[in-house]
Protein backbone atom coordinates (compact mmCIF):
# COMPACT_ATOMS: atom_id res chain seq x y z
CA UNK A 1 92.08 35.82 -51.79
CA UNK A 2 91.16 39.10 -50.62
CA UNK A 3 93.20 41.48 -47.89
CA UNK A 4 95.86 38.17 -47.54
CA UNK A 5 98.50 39.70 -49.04
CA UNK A 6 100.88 37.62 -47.29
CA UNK A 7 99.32 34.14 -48.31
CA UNK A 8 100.88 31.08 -49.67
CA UNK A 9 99.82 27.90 -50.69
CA UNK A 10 101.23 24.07 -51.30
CA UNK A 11 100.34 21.25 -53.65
CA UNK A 12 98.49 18.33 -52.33
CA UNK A 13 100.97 14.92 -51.77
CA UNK A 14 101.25 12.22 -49.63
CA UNK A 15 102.83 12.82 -45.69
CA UNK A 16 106.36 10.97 -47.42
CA UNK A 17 106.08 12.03 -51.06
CA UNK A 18 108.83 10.88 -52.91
CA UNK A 19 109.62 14.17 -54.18
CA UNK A 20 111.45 13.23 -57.50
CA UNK A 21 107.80 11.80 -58.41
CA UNK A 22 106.25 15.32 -58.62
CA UNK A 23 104.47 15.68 -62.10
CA UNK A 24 106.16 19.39 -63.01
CA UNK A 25 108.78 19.49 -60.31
CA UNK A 26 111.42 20.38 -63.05
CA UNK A 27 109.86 23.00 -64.62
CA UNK A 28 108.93 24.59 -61.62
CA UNK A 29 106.21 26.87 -60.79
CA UNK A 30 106.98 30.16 -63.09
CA UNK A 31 104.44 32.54 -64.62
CA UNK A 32 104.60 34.96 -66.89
CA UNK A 33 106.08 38.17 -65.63
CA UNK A 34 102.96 40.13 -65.37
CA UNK A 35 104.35 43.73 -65.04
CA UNK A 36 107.80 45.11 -65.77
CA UNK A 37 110.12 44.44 -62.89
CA UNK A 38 107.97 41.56 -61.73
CA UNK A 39 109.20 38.25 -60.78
CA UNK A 40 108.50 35.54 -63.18
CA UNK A 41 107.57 33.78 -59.80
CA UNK A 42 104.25 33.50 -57.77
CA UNK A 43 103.67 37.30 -56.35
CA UNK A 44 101.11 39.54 -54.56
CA UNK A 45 100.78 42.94 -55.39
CA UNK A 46 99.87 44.60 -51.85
CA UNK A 47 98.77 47.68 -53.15
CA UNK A 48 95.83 45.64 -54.25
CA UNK A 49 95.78 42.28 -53.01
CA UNK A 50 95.93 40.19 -55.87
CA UNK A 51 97.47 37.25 -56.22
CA UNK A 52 99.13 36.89 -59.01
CA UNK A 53 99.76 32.87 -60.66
CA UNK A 54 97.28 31.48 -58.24
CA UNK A 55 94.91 30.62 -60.19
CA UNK A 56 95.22 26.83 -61.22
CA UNK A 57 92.30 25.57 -59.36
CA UNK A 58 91.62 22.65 -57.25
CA UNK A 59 92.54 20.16 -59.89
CA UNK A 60 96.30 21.20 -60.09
CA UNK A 61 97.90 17.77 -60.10
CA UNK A 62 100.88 19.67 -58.68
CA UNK A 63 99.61 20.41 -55.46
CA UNK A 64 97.59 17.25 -54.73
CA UNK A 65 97.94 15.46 -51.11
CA UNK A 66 97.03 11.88 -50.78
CA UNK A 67 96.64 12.59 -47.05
CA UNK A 68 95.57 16.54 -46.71
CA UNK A 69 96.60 17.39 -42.63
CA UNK A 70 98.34 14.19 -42.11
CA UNK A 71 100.27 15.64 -39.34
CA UNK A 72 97.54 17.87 -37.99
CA UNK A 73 96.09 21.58 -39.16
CA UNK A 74 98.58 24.62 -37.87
CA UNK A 75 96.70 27.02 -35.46
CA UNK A 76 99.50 29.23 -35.22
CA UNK A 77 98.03 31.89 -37.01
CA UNK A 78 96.42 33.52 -40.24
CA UNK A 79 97.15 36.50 -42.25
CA UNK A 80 99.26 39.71 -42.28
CA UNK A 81 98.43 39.87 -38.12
CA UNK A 82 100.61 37.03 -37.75
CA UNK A 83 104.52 37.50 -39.16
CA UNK A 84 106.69 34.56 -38.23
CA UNK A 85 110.29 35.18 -38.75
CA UNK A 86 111.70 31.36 -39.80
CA UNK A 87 114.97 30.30 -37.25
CA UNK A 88 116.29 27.91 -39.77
CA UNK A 89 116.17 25.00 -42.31
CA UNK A 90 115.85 24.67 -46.11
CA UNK A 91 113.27 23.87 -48.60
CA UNK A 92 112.68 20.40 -47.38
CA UNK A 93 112.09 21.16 -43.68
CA UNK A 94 112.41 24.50 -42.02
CA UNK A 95 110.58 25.88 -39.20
CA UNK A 96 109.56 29.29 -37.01
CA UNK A 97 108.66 28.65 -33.45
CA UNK A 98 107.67 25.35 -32.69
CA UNK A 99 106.07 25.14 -35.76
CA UNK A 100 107.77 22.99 -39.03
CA UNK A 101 107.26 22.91 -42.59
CA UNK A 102 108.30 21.80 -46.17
CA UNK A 103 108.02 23.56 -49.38
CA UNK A 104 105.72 22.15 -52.53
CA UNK A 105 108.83 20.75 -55.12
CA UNK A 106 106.52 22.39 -57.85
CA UNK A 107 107.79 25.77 -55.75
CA UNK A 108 111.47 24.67 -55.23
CA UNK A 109 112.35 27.95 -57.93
CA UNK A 110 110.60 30.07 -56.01
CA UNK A 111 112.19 29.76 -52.62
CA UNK A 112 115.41 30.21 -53.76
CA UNK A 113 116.54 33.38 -52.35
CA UNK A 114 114.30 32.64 -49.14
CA UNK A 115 116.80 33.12 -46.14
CA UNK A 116 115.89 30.24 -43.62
CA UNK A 117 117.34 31.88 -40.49
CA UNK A 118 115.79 35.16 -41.10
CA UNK A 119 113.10 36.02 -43.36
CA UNK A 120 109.83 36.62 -42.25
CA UNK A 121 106.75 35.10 -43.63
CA UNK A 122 102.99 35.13 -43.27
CA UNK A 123 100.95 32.11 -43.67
CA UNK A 124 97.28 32.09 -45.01
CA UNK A 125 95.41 28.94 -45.73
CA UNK A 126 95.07 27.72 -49.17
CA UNK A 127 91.73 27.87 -50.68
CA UNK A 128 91.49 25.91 -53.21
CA UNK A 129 94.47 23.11 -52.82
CA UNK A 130 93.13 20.86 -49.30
CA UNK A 131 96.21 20.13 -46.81
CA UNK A 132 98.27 23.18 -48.32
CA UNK A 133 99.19 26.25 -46.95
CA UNK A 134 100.66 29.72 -48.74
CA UNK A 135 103.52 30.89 -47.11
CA UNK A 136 104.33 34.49 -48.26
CA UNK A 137 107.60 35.78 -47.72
CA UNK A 138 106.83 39.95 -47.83
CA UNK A 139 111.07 40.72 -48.26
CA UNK A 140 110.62 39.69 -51.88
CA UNK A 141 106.64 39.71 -52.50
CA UNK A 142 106.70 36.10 -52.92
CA UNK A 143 104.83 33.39 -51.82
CA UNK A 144 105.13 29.43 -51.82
CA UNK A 145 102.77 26.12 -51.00
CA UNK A 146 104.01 24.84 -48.07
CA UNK A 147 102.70 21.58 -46.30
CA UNK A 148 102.67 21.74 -42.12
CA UNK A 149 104.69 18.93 -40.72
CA UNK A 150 103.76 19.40 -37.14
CA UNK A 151 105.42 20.89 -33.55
């Protein structure tokens, strides 16, 4: 991903997924802890840019959208230039500005700690899943998919 240390990314669904459907939802998105003192989570490592645990490709059933922008492409803003600090909301729908979003339920794990009427985050566009974004959250190094619902 290259000097995006604050990306995230979401799997691909339909614009109303019924989210109990998700193929892995239970099992969540985990990854081996990579280094010790690592989160078993979806990380970046700034001090080189690497993403660690994206690496599933554009087949990842998880993060497939039957609709990819169904409620338009966000234009807010890309990369570590752009922090957003989110105002409030949980996993399902939360938001920053005028701007709203839902997390991937393959990622529910990993947003766990995420405080929805404070944290900043950084959003990159995902590469390789269409209609997903990464939403990186630089407080704990982590980032999620997340899907933009609109303004």
């Amino acid at each position: 991903m290259g000097s995006h240390a604050a990306a995230a990314s979401r799997p691909a669904r339909d614009s109303t997924p019924a989210r109990g459907q998700q193929p892995n939802a239970a099992a969540g998105n985990r990854i081996a802890v990579d280094q010790r003192g690592h989160p078993e989570f979806p990380h970046v490592h700034a001090s080189n840019d690497q993403w660690v645990g994206h690496n599933s490709g554009a087949n990842d059933r998880n993060f497939r959208l039957d609709q990819p922008w169904a409620h338009g492409r966000f234009t807010g803003g890309f990369g570590p230039q752009h922090v957003f600090v989110m105002a409030g909301g949980n996993r399902e729908r939360f938001w920053f500005g005028n701007y709203y979003w839902d997390i991937a339920p393959y990622d529910y794990a990993i947003v766990e700690g995420w405080n929805w009427g404070g944290d900043q985050i950084v959003i990159y566009e995902d590469p390789d899943h269409p209609g997903w974004y990464l939403a990186y959250n630089p407080r704990l190094g982590t980032y999620a998919h997340v899907e933009y619902l609109g303004n």
